[in-house]
Protein backbone atom coordinates (compact mmCIF):
# COMPACT_ATOMS: atom_id res chain seq x y z
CA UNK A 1 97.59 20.68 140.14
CA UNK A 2 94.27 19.22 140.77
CA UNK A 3 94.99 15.87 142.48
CA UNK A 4 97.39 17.84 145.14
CA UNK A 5 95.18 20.80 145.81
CA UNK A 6 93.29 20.24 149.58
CA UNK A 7 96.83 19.48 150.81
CA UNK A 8 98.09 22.64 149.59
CA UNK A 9 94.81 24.91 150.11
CA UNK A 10 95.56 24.19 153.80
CA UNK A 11 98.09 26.20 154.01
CA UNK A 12 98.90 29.49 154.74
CA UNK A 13 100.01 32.09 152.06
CA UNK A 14 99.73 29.93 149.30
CA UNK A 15 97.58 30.74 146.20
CA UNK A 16 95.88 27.48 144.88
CA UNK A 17 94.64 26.92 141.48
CA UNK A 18 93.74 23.72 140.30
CA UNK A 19 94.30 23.06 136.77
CA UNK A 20 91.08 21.49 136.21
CA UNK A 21 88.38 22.71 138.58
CA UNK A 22 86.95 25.70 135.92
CA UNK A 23 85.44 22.64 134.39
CA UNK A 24 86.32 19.38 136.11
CA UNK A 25 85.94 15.84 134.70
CA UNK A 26 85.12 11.93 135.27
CA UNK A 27 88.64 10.92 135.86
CA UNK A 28 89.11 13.51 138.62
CA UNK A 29 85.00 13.15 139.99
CA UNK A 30 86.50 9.17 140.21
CA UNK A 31 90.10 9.67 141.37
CA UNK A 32 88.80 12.78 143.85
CA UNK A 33 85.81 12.44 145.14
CA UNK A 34 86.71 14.30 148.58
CA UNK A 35 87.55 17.33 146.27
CA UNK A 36 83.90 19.40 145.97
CA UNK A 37 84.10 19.85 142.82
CA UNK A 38 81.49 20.19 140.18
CA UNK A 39 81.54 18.70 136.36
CA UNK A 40 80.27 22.25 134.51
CA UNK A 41 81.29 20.94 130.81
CA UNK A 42 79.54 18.39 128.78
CA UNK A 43 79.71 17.00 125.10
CA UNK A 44 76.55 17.11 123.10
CA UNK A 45 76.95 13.88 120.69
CA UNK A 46 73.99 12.32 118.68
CA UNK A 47 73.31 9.13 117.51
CA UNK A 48 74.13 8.42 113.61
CA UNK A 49 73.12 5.02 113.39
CA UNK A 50 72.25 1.61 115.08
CA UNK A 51 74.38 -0.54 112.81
CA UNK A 52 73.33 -4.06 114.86
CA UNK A 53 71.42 -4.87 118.35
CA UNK A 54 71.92 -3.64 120.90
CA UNK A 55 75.00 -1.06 119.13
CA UNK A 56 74.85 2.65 118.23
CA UNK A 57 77.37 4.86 116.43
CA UNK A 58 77.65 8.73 117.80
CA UNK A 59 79.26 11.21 116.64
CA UNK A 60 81.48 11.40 119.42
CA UNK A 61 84.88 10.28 117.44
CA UNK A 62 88.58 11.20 118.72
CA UNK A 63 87.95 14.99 116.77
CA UNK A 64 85.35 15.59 119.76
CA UNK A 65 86.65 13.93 123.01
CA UNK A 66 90.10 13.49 124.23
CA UNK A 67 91.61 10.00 123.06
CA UNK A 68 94.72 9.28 125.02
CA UNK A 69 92.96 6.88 127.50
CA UNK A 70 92.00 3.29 127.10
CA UNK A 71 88.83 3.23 125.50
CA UNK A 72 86.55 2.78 128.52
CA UNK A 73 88.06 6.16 130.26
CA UNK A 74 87.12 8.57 127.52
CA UNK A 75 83.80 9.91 127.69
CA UNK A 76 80.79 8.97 130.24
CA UNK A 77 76.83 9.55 128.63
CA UNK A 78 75.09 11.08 131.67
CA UNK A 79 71.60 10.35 130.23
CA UNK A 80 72.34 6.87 128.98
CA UNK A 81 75.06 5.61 131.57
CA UNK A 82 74.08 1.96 130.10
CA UNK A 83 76.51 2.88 127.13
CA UNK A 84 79.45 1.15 126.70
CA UNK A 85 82.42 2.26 124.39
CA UNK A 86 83.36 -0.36 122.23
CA UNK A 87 85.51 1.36 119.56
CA UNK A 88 86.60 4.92 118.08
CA UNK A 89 87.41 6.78 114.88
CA UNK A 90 87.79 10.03 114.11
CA UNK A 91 84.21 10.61 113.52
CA UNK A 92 82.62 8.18 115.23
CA UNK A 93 82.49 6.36 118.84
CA UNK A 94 80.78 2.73 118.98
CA UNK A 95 78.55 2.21 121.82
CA UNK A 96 77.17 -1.09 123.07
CA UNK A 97 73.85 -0.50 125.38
CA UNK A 98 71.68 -3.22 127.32
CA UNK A 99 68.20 -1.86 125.93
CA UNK A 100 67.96 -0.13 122.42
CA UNK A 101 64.34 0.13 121.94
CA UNK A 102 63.96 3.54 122.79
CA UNK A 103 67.04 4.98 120.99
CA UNK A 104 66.48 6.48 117.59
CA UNK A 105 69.22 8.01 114.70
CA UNK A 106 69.52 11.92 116.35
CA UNK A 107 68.81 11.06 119.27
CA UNK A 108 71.27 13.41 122.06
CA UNK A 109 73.34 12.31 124.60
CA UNK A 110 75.48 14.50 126.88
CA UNK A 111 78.99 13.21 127.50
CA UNK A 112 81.25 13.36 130.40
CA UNK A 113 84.92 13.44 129.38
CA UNK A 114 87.07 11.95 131.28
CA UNK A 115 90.11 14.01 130.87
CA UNK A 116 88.47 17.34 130.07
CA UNK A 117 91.98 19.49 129.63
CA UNK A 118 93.02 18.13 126.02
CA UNK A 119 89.27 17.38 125.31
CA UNK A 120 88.61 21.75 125.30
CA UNK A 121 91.60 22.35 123.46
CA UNK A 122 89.76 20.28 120.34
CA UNK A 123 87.12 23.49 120.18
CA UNK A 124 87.56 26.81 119.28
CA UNK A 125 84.44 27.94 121.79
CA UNK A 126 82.69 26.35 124.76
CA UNK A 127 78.84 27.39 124.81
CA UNK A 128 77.57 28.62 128.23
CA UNK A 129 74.24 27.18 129.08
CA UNK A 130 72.07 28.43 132.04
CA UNK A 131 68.80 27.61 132.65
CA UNK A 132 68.79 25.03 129.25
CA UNK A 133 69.84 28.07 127.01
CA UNK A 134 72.65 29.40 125.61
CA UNK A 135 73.12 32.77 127.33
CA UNK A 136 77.11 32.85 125.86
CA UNK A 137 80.41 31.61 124.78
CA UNK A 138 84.07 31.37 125.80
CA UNK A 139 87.06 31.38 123.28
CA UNK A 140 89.39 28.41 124.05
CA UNK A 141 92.93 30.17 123.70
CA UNK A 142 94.16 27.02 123.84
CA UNK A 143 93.50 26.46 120.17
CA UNK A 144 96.01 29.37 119.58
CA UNK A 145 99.10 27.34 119.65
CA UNK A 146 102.22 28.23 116.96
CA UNK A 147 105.19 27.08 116.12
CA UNK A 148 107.65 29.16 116.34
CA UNK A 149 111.13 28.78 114.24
């Protein structure tokens, strides 16, 4: 697993491969920071509305971002680290934020999940970006789950 991997890559004979490190997240950037890893996936969300001062509603919801963690470890907005998660639905993720002036209804902001393994097994795809484009895609067979009788 990821939290045990540079005690095991030191030694000999021993294949690593750390469950998360393909894509890495903000629980293990906090909880590892000696680990060298990368974050390489992000969430696009957009703002819906700004129901009251200082408060914006994205489209970031529990369908889009892994929701087994208390509220303030789900999902970390790179370009607006100001945001605060106040409550989530389905749809929608409540965001309290300092300075509001400047934020506007579609507005983007890229998210940080915090656990990123159950948050790519909501999407059938992950979009490669290089460069700011899309240059391909990558099916997430972890979507292909069935029960079996």
């Amino acid at each position: 697993g990821s939290p045990t991997f540079p005690i095991h890559a030191k030694r000999d004979d021993v294949e690593c491969s750390p469950g998360t490190f393909v894509f890495w997240d903000e629980g293990y950037l906090t909880n590892c920071p000696e680990q060298p890893f990368v974050p390489a996936a992000l969430l696009i969300s957009r703002v819906v509305s700004r129901p009251a001062k200082n408060i914006v509603c994205l489209d970031a919801g529990h369908k889009s971002v892994a929701a087994e963690n208390l509220i303030e470890k789900r999902i970390t907005f790179l370009n607006k680290p100001d945001l605060t998660v106040k409550g989530q639905s389905e749809e929608h993720l409540i965001a309290g934020c300092g300075d509001w002036s400047t934020i506007k209804e579609g507005d983007i902001f890229y998210g940080l999940p915090y656990h990123i393994c159950p948050t790519v097994a909501l999407y059938d795809e992950a979009f490669i970006v290089k460069d700011k484009r899309v240059v391909g895609k990558w099916k997430i067979i972890a979507r292909d789950r069935k029960i079996q009788y």
